[in-house]
C-alpha atoms as a PDB file:
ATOM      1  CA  UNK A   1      -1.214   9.811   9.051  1.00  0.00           C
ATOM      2  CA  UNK A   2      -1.764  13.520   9.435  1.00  0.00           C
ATOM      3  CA  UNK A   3       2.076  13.894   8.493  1.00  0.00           C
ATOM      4  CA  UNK A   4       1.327  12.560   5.449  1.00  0.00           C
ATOM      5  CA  UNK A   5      -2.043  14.808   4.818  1.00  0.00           C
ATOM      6  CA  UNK A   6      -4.424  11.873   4.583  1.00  0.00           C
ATOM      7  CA  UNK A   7      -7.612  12.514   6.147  1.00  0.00           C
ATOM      8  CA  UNK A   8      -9.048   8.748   6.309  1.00  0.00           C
ATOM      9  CA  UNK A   9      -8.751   5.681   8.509  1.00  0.00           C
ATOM     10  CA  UNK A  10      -5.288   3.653   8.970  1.00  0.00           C
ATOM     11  CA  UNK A  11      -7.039   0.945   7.189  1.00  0.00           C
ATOM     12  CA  UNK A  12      -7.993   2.950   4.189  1.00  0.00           C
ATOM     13  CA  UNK A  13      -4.639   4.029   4.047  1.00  0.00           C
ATOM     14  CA  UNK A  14      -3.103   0.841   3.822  1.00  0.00           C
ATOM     15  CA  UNK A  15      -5.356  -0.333   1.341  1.00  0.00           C
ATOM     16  CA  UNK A  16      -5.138   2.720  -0.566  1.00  0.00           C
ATOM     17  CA  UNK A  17      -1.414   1.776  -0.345  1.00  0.00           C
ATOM     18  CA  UNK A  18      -1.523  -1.857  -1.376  1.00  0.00           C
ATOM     19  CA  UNK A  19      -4.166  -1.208  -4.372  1.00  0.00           C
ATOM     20  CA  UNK A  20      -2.563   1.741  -6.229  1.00  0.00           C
ATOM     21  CA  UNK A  21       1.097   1.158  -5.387  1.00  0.00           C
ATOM     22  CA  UNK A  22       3.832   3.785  -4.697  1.00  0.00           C
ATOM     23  CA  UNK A  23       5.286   5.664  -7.723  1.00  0.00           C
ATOM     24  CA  UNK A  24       8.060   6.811  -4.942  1.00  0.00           C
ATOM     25  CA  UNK A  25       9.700   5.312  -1.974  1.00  0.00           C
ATOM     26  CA  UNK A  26       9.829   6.628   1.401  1.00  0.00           C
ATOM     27  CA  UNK A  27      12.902   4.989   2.119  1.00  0.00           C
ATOM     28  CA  UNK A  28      15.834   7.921   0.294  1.00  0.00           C
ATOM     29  CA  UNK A  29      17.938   4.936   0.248  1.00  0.00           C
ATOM     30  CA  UNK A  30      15.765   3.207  -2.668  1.00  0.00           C
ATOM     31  CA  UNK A  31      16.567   3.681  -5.733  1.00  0.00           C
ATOM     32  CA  UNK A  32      13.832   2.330  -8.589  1.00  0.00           C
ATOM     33  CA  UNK A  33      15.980   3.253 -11.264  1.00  0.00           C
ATOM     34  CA  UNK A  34      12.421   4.565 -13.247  1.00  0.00           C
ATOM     35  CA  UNK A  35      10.285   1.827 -12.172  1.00  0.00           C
ATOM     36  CA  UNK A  36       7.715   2.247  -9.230  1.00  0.00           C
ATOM     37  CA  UNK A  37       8.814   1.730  -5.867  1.00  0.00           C
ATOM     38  CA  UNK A  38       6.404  -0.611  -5.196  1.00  0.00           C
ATOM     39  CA  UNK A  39       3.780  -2.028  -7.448  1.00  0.00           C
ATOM     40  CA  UNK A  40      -0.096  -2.132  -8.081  1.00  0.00           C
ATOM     41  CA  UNK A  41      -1.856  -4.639  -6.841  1.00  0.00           C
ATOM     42  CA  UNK A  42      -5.532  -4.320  -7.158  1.00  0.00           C
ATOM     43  CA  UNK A  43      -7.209  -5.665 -10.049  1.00  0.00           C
ATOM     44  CA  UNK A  44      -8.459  -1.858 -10.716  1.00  0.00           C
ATOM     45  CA  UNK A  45      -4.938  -0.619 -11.493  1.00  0.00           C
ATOM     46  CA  UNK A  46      -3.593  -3.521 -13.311  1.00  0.00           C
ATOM     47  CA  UNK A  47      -2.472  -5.710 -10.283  1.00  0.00           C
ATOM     48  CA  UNK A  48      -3.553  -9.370  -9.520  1.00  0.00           C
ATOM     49  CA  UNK A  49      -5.869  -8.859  -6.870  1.00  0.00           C
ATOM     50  CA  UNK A  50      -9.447  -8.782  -5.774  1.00  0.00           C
ATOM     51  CA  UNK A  51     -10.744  -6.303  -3.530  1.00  0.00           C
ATOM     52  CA  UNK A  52     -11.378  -9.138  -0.664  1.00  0.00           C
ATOM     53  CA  UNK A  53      -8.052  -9.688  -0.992  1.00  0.00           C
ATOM     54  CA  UNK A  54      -6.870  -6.548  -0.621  1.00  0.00           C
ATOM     55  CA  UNK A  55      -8.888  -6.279   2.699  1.00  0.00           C
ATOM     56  CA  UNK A  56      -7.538  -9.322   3.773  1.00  0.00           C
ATOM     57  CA  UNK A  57      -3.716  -7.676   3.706  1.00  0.00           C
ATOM     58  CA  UNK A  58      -4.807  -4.610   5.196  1.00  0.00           C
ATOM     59  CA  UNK A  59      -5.938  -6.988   8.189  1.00  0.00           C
ATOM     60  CA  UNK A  60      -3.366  -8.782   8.265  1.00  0.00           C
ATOM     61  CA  UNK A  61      -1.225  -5.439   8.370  1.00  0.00           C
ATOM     62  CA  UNK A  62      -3.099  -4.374  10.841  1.00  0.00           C
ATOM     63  CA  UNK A  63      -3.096  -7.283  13.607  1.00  0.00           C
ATOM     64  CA  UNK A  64       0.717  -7.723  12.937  1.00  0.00           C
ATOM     65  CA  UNK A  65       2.105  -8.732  16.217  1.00  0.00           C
ATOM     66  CA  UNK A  66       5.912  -9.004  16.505  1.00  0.00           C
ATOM     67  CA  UNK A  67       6.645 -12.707  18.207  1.00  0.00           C
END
């Protein structure tokens, strides 16, 4: 994360992520054509949802285990 300049926790990054969207992909072969490259979803920005929820991704981020 210190790469990207953020300061916080993994987890706050994530969520930070999820919640407010990305304006601009990280991936140079996306092209958004003038829309975001990924959405908002927290109900704070305009997305559909709750902060619990939101939590609940960045866990489930988190304890991803490839099978």
């Amino acid at each position: 994360m210190k790469q990207l300049g953020w300061q916080g926790s993994l987890e706050d990054y994530i969520i930070s992520t999820v919640s407010t969207g990305r304006v601009v992909s990280t991936r140079p072969e996306y092209v958004g054509g003038g829309k975001p490259a990924m959405p908002t979803w927290s109900e704070r920005y305009g997305g559909p949802l709750r902060d619990d929820q939101i939590r609940n991704i960045a866990a489930f981020i988190l304890n991803w285990e490839a099978t």
